[in-house]
C-alpha atoms as a PDB file:
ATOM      1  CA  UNK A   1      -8.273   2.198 113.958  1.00  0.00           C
ATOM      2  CA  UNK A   2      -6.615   3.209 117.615  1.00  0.00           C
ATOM      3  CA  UNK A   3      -7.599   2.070 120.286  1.00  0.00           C
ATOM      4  CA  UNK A   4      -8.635   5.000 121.788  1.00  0.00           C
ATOM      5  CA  UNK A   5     -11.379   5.787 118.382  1.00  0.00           C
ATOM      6  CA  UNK A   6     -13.067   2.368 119.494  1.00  0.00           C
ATOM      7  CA  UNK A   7     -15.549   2.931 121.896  1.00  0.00           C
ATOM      8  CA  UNK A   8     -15.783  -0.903 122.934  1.00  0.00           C
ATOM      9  CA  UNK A   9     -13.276  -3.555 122.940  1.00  0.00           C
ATOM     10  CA  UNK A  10     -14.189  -7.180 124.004  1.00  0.00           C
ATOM     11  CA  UNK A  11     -11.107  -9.338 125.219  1.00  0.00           C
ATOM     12  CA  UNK A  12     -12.130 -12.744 124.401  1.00  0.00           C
ATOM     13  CA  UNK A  13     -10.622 -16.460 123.738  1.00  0.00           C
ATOM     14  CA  UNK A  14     -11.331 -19.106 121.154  1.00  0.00           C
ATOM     15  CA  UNK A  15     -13.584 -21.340 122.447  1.00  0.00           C
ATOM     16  CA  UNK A  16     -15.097 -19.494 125.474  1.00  0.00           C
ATOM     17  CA  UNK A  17     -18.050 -20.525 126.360  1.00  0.00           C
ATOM     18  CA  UNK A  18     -18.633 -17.353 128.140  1.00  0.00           C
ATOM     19  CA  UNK A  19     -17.227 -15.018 125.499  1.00  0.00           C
ATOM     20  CA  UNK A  20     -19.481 -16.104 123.417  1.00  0.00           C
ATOM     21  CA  UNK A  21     -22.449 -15.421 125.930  1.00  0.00           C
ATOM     22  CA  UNK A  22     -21.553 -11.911 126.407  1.00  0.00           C
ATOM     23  CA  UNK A  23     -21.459 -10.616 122.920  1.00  0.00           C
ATOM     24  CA  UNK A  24     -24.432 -12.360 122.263  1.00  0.00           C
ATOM     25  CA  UNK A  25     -26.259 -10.495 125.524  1.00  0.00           C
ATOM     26  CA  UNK A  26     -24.198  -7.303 124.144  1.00  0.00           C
ATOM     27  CA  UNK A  27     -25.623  -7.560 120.752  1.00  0.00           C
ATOM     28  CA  UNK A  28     -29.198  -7.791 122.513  1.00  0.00           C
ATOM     29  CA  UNK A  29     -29.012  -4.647 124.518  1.00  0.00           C
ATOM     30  CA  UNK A  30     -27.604  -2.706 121.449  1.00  0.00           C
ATOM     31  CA  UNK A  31     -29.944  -3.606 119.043  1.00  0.00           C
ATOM     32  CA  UNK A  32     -27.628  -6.232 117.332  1.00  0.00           C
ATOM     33  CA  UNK A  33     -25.649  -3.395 116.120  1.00  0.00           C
ATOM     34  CA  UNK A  34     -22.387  -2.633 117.993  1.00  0.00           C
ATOM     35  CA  UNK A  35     -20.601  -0.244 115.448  1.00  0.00           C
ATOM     36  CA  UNK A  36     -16.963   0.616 116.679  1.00  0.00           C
ATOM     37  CA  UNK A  37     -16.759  -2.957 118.753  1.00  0.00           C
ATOM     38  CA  UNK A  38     -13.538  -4.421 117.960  1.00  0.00           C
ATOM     39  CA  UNK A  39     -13.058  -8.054 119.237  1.00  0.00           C
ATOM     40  CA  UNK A  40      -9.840  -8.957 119.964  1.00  0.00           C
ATOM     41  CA  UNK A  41      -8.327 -12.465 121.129  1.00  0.00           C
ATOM     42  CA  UNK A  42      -5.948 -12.242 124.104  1.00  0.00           C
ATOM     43  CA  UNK A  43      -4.342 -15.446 122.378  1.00  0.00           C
ATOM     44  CA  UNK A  44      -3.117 -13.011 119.869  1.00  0.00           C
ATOM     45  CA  UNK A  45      -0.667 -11.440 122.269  1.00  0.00           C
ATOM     46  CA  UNK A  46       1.525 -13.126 124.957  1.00  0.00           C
ATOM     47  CA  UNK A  47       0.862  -9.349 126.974  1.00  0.00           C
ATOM     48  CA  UNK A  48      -2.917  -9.768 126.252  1.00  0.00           C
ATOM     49  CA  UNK A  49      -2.671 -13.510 127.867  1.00  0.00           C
ATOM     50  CA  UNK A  50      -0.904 -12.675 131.004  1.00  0.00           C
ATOM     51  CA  UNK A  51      -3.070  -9.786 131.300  1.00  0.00           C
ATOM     52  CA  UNK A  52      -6.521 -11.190 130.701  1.00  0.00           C
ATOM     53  CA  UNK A  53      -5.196 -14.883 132.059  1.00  0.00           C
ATOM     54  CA  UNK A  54      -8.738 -16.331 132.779  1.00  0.00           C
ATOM     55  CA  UNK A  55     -10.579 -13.348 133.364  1.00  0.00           C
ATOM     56  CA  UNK A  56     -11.833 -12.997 129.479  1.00  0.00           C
ATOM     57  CA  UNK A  57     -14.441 -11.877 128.621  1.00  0.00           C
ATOM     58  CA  UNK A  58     -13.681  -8.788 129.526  1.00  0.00           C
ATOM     59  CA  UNK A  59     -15.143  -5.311 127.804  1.00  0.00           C
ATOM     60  CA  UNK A  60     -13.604  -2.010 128.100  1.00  0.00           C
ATOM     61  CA  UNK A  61     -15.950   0.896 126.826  1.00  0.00           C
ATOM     62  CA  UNK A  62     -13.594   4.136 126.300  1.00  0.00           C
ATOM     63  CA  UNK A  63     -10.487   2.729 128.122  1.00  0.00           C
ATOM     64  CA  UNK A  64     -12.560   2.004 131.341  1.00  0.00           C
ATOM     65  CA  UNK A  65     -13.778  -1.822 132.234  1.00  0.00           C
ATOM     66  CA  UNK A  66     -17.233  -1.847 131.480  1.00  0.00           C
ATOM     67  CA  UNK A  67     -18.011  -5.832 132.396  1.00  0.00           C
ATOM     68  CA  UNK A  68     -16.502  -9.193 132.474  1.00  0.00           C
ATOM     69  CA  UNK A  69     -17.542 -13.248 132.753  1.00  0.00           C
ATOM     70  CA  UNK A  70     -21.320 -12.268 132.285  1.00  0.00           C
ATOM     71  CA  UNK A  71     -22.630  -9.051 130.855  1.00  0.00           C
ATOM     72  CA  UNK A  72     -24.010  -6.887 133.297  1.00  0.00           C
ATOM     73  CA  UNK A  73     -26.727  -4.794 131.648  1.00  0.00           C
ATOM     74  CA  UNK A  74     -26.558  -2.374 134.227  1.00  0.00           C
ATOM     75  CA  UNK A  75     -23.053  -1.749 134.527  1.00  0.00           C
ATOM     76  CA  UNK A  76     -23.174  -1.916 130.539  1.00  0.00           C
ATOM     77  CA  UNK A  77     -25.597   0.564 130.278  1.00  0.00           C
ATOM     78  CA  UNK A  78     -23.666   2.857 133.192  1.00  0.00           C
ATOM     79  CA  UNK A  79     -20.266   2.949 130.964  1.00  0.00           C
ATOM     80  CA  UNK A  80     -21.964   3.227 127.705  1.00  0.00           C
ATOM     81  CA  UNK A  81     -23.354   6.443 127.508  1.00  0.00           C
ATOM     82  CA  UNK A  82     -23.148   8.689 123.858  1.00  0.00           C
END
């Protein structure tokens, strides 16, 4: 799938603490179901690391940064609109 069919990617890294936070908040305010999220370590890719560095989590609804470290409901709901 392309990036730009996915609605909502979530940067994220093994083992964050905070990653792991946000999609749980994000899979609260959905509903627990977040069809079209893809997930994507920024371990994966050496461009993805220097991008992200530290700033993971970090999602991106439609291209545009919709939130990062802790969800923002607000800002979430703001970016997310169908």
């Amino acid at each position: 799938m392309a990036e730009a069919d996915t609605p909502l990617v979530l940067y994220v890294r093994d083992g964050c603490h905070l990653c792991d936070e946000f999609l749980i908040e994000l899979s609260i305010e959905v509903g627990g179901s977040i069809a079209g999220l893809r997930i994507v370590d920024v371990d994966s890719d050496p461009g993805l690391a220097q991008r992200y560095g530290l700033r993971v989590p970090v999602l991106e609804c439609r291209g545009e940064v919709a939130g990062e470290g802790r969800f923002d409901r607000s800002r979430f709901r703001r970016s997310y609109r169908v």
